[in-house]
PDB file of N, CA and C in Angstrom:
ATOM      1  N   UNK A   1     -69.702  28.008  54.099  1.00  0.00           N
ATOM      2  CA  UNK A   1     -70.174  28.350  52.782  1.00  0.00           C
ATOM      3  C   UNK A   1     -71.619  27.900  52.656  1.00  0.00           C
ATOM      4  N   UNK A   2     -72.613  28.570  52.190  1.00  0.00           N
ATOM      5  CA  UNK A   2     -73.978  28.330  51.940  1.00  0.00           C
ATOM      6  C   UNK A   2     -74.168  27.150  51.235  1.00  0.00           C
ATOM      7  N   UNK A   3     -74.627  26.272  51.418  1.00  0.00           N
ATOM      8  CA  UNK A   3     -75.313  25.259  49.739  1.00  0.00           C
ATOM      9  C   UNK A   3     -76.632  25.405  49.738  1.00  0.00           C
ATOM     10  N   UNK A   4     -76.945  25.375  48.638  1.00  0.00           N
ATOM     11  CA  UNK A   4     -78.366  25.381  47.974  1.00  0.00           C
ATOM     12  C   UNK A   4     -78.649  24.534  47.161  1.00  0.00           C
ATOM     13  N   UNK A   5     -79.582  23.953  47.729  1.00  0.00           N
ATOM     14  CA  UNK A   5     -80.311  22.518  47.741  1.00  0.00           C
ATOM     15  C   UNK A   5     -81.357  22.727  46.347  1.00  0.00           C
ATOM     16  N   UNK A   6     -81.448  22.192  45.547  1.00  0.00           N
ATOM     17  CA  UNK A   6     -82.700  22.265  44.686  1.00  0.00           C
ATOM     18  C   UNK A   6     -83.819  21.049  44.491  1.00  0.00           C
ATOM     19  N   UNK A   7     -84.878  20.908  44.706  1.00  0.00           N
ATOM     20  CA  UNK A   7     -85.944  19.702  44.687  1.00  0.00           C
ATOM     21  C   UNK A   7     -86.729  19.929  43.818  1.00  0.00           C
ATOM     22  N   UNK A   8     -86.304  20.072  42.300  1.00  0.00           N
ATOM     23  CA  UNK A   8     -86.960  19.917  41.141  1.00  0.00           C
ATOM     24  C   UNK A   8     -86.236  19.456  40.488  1.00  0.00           C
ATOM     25  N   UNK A   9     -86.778  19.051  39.099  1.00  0.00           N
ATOM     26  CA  UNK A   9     -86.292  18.644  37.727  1.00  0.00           C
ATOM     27  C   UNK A   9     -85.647  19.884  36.910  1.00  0.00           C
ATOM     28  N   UNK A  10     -86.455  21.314  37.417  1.00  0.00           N
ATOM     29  CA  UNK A  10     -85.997  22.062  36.422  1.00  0.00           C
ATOM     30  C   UNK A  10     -84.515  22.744  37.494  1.00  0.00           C
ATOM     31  N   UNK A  11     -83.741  23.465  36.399  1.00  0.00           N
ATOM     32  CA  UNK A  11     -82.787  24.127  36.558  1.00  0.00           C
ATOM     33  C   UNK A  11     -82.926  25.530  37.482  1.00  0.00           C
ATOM     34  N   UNK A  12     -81.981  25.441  38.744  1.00  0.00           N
ATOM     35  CA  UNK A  12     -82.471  26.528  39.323  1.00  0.00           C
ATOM     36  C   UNK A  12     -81.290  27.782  38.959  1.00  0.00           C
ATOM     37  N   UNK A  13     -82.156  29.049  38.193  1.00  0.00           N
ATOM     38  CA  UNK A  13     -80.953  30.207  38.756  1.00  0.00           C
ATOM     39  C   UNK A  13     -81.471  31.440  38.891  1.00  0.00           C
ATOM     40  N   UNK A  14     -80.455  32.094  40.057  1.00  0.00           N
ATOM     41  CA  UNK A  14     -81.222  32.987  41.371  1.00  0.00           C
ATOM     42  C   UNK A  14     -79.664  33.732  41.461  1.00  0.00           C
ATOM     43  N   UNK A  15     -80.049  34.826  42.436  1.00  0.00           N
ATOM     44  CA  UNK A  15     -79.556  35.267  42.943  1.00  0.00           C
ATOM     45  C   UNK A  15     -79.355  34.949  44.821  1.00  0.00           C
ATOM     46  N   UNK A  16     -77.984  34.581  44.963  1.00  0.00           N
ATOM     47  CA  UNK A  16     -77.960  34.629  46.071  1.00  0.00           C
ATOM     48  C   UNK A  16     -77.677  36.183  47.317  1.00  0.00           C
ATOM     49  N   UNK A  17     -78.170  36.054  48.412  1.00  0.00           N
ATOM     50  CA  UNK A  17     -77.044  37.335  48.652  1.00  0.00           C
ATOM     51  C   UNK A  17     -76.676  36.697  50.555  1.00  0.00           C
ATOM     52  N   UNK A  18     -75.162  36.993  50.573  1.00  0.00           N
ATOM     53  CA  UNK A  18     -74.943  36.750  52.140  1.00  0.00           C
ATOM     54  C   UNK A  18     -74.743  38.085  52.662  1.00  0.00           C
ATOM     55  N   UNK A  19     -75.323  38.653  54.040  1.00  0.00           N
ATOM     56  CA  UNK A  19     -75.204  40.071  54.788  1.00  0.00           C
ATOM     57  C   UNK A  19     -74.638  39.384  56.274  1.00  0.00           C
ATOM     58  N   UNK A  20     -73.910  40.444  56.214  1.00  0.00           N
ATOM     59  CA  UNK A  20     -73.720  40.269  57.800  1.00  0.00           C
ATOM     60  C   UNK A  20     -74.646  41.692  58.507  1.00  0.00           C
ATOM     61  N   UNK A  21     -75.530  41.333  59.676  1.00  0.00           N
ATOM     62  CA  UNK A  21     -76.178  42.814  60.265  1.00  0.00           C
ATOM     63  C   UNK A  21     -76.073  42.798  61.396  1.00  0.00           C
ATOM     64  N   UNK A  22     -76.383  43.537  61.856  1.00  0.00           N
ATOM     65  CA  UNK A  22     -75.838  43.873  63.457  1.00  0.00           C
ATOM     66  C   UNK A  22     -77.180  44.868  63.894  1.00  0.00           C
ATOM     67  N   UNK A  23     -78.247  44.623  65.228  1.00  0.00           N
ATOM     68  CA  UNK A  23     -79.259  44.794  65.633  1.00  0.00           C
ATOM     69  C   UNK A  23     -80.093  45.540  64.311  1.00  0.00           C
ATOM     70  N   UNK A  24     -80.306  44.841  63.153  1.00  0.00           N
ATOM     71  CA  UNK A  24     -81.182  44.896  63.012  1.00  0.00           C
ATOM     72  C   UNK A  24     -80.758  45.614  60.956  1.00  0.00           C
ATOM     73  N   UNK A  25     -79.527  45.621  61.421  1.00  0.00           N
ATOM     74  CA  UNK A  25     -78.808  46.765  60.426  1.00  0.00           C
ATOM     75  C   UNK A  25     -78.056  46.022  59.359  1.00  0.00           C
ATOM     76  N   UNK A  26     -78.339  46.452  57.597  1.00  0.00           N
ATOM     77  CA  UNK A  26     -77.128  45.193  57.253  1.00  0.00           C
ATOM     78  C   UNK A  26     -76.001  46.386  57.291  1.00  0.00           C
ATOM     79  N   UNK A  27     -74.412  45.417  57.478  1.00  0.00           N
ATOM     80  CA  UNK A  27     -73.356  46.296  57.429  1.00  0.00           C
ATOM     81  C   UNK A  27     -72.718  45.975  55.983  1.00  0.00           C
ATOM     82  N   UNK A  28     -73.222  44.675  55.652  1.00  0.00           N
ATOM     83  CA  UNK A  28     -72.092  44.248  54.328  1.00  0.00           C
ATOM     84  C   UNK A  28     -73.127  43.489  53.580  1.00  0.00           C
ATOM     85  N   UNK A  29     -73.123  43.226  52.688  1.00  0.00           N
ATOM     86  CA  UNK A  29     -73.605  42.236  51.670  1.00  0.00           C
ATOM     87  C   UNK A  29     -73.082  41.969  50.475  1.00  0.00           C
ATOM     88  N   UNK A  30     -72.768  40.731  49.699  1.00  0.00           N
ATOM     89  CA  UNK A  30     -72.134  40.040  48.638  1.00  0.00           C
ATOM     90  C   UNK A  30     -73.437  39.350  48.022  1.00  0.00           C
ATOM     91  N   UNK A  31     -73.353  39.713  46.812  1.00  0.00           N
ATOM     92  CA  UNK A  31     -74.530  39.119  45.833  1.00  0.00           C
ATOM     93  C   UNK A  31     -74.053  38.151  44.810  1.00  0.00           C
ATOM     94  N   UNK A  32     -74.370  37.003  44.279  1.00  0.00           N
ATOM     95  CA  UNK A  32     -73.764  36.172  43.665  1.00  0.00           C
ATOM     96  C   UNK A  32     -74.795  35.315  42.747  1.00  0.00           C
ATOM     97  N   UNK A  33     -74.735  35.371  41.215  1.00  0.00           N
ATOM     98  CA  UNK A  33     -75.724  34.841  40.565  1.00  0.00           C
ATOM     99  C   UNK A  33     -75.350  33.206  40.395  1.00  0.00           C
ATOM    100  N   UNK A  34     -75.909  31.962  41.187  1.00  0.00           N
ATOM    101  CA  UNK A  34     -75.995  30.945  40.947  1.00  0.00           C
ATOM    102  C   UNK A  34     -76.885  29.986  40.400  1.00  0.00           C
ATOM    103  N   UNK A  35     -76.181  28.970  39.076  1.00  0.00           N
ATOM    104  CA  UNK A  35     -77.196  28.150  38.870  1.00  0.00           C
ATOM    105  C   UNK A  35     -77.458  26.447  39.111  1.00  0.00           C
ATOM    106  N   UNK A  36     -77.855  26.110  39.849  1.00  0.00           N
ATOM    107  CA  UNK A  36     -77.845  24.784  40.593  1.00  0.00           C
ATOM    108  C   UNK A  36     -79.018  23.878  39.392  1.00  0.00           C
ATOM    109  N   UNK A  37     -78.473  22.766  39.041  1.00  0.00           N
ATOM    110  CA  UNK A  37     -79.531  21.438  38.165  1.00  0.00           C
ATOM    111  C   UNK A  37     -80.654  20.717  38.938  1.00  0.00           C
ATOM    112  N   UNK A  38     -81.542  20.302  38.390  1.00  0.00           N
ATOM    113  CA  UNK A  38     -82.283  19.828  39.076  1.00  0.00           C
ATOM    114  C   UNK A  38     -81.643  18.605  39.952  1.00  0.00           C
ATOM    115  N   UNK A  39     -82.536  18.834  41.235  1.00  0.00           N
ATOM    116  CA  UNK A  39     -81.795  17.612  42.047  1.00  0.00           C
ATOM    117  C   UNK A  39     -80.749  17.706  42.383  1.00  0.00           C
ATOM    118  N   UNK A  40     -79.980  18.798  42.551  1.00  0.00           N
ATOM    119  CA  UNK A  40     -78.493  19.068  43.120  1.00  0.00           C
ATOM    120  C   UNK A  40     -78.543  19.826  44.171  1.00  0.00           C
ATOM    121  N   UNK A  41     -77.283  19.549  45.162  1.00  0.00           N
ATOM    122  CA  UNK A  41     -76.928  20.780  45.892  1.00  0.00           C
ATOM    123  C   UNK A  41     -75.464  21.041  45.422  1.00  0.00           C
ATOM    124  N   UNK A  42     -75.061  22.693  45.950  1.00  0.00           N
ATOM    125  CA  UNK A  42     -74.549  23.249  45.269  1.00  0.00           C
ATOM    126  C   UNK A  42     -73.571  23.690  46.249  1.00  0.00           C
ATOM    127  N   UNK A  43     -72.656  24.024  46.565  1.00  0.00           N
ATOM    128  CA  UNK A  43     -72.007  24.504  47.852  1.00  0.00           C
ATOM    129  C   UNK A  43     -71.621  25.977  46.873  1.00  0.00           C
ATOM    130  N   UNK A  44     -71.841  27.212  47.542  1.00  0.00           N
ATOM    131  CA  UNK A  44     -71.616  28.486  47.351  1.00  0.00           C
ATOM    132  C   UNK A  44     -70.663  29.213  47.853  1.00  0.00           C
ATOM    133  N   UNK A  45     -69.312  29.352  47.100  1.00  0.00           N
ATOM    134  CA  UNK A  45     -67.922  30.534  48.289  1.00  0.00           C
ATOM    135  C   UNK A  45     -68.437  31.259  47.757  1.00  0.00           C
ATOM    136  N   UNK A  46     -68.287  31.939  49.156  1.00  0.00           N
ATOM    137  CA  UNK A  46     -68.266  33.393  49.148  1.00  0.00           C
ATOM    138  C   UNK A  46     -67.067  34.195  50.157  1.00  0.00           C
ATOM    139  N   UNK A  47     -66.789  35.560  49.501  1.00  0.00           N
ATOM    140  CA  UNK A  47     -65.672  36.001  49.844  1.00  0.00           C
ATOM    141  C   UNK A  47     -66.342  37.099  50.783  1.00  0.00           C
ATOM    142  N   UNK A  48     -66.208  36.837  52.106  1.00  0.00           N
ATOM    143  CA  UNK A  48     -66.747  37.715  53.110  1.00  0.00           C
ATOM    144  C   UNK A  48     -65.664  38.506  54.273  1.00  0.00           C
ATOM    145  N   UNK A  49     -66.059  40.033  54.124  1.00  0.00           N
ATOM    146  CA  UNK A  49     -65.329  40.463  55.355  1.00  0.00           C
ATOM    147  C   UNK A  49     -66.127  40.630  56.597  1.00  0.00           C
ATOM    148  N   UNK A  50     -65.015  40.019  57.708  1.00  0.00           N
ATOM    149  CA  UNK A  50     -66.297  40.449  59.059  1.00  0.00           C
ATOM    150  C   UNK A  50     -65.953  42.267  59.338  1.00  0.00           C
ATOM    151  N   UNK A  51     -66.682  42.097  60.173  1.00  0.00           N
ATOM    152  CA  UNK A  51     -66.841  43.873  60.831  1.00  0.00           C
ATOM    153  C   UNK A  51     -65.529  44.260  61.617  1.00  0.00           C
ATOM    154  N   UNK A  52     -65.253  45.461  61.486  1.00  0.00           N
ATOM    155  CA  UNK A  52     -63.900  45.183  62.455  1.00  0.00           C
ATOM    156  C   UNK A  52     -64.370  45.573  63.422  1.00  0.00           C
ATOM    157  N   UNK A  53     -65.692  45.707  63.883  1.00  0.00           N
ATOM    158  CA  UNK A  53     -65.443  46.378  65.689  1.00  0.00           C
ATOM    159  C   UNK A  53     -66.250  44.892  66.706  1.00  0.00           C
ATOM    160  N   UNK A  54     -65.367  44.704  67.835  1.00  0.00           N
ATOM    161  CA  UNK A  54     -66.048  43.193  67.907  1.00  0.00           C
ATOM    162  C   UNK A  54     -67.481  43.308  68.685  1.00  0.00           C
ATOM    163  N   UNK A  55     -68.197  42.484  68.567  1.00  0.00           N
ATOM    164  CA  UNK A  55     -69.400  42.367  68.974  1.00  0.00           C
ATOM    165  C   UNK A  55     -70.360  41.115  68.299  1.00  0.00           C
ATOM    166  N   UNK A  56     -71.686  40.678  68.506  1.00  0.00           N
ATOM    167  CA  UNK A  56     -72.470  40.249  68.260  1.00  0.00           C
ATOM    168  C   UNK A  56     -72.808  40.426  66.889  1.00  0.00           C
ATOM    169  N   UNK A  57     -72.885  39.685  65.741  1.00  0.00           N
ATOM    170  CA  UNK A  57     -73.542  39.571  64.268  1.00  0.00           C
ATOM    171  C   UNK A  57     -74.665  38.740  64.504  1.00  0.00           C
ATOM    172  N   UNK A  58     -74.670  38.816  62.838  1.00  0.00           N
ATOM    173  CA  UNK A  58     -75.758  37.868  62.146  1.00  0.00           C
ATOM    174  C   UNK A  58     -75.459  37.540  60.851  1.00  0.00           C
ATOM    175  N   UNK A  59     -75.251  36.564  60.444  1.00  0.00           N
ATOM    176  CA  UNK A  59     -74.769  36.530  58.651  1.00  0.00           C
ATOM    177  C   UNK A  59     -76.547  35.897  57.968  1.00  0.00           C
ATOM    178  N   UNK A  60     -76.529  36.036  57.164  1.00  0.00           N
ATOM    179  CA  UNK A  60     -77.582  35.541  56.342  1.00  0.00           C
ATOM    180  C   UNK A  60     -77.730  35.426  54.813  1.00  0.00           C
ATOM    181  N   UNK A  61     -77.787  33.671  54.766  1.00  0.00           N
ATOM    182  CA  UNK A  61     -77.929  34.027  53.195  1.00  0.00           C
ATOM    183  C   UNK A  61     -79.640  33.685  52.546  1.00  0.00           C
ATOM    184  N   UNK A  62     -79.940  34.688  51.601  1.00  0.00           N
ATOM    185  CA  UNK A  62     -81.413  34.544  51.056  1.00  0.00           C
ATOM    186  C   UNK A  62     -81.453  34.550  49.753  1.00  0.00           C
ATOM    187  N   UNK A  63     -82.188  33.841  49.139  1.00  0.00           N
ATOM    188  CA  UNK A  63     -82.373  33.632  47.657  1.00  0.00           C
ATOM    189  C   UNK A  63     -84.262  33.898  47.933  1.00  0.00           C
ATOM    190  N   UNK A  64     -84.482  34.248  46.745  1.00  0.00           N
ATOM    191  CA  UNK A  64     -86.025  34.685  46.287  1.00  0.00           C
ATOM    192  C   UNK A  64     -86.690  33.960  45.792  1.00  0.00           C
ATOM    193  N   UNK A  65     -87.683  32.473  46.053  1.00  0.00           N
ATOM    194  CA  UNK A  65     -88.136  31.395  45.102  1.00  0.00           C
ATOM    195  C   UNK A  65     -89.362  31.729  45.628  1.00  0.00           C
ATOM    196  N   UNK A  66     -90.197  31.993  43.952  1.00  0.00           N
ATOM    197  CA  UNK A  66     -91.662  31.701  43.884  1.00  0.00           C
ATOM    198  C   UNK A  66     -92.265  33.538  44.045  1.00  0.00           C
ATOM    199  N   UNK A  67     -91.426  34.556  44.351  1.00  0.00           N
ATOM    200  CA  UNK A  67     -91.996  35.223  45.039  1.00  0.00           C
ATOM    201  C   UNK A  67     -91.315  35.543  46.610  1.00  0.00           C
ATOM    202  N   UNK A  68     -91.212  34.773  47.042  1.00  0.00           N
ATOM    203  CA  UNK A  68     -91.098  34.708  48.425  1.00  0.00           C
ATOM    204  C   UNK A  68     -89.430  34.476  48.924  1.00  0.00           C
ATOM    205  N   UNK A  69     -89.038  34.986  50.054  1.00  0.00           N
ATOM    206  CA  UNK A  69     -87.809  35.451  50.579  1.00  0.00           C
ATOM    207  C   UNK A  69     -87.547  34.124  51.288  1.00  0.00           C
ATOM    208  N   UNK A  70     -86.592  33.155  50.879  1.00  0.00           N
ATOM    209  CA  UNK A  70     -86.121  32.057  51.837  1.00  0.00           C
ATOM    210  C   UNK A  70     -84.578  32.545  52.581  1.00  0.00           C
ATOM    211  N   UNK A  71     -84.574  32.086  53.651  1.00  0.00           N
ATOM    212  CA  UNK A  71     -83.399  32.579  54.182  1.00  0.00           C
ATOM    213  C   UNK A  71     -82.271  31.622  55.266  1.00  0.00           C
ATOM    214  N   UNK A  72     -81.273  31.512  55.543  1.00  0.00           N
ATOM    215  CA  UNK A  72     -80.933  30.907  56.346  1.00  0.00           C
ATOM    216  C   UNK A  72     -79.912  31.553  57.371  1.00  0.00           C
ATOM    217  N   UNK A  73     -80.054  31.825  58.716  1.00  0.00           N
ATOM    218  CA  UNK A  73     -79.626  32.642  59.713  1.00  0.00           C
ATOM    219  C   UNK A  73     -78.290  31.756  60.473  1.00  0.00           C
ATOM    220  N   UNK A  74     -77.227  32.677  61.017  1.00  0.00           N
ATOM    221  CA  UNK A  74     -76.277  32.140  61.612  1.00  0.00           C
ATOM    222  C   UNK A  74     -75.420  33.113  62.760  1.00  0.00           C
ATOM    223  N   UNK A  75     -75.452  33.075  63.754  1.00  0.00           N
ATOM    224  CA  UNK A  75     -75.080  33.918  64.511  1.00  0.00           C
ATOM    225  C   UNK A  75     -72.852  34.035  64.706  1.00  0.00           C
ATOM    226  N   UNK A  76     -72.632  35.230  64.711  1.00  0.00           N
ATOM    227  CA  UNK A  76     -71.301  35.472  64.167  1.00  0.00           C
ATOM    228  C   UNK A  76     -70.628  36.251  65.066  1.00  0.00           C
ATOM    229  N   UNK A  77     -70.102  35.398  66.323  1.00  0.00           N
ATOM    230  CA  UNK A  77     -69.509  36.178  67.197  1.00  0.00           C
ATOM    231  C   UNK A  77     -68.456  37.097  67.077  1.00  0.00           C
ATOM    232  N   UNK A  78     -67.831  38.318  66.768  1.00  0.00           N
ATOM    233  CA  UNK A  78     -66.238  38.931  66.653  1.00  0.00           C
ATOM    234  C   UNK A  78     -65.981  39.307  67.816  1.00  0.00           C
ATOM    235  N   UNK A  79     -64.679  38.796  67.462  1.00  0.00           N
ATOM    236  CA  UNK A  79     -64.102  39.460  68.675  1.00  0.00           C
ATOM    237  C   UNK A  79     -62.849  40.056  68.592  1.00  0.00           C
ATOM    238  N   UNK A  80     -62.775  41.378  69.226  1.00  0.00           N
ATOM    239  CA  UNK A  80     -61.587  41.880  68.837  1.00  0.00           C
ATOM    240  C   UNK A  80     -60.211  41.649  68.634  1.00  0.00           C
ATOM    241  N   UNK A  81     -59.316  41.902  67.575  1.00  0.00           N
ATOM    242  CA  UNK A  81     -58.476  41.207  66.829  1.00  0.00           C
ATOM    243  C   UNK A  81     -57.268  42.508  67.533  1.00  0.00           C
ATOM    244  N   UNK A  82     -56.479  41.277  68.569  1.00  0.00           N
ATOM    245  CA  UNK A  82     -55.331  41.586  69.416  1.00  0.00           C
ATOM    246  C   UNK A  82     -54.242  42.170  68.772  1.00  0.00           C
ATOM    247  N   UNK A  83     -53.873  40.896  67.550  1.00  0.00           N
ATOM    248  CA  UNK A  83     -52.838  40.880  66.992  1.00  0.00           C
ATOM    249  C   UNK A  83     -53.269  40.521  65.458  1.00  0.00           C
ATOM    250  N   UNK A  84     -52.241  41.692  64.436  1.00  0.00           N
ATOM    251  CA  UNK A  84     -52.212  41.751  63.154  1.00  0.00           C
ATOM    252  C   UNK A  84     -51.489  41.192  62.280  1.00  0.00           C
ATOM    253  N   UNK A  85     -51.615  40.210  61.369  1.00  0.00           N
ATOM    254  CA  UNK A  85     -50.572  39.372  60.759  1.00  0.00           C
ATOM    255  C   UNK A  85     -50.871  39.740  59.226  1.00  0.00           C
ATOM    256  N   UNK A  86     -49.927  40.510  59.084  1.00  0.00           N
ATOM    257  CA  UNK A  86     -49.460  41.118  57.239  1.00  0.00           C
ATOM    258  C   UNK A  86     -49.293  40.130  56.254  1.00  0.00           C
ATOM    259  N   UNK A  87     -47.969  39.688  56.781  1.00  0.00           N
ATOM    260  CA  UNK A  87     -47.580  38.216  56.051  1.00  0.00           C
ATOM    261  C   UNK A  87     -47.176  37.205  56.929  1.00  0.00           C
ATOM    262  N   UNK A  88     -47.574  36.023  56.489  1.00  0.00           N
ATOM    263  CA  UNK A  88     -47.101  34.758  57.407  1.00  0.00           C
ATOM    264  C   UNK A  88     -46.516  34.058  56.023  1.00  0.00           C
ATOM    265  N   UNK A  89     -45.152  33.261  56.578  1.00  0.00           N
ATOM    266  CA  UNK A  89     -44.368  32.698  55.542  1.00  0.00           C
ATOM    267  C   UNK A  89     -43.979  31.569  56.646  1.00  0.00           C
ATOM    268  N   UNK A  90     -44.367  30.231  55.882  1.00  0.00           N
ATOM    269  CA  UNK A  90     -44.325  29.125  55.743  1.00  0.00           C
ATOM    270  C   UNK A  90     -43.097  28.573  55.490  1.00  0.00           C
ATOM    271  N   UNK A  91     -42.356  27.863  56.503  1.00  0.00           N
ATOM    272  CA  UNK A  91     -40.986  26.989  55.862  1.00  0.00           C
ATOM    273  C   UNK A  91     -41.070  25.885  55.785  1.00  0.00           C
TER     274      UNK A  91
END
């Protein structure tokens, strides 16, 4: 899950957004309006689907401060999913 750190007094609120892209491409993105207090970090869920075909990602989450695009990168291996589980029940 993303956190976002704030190093002011004033109140931060932004838009976050997490993408997953693949060479170069976004395939998905979730946008989420958060507001973090001064001097806080914030831990951010987000409800993400991966890609179903397996291969090499990229997830990224970026918020917009000042003008300018901050971002933080994470590489997201898939790999193809053998076996399908509908329901799992717990005894």
């Amino acid at each position: 899950m993303p956190t976002t750190k704030h190093y002011s007094a004033e109140t931060f609120e932004q838009e976050v957004v997490l993408a997953v892209e693949r060479d170069g491409r976004e395939i998905s993105a979730v946008r989420q309006r958060v507001s973090v207090g001064g001097y806080e970090a914030k831990v951010v869920p987000f409800e993400v689907t991966l890609p179903a075909n397996a291969g090499d990602y990229l997830m990224k989450a970026e918020i917009t401060v000042n003008g300018e695009k901050v971002f933080s990168l994470r590489d997201i291996p898939v790999k193809k999913t053998l076996l399908t589980i509908n329901k799992l029940d717990m005894v």
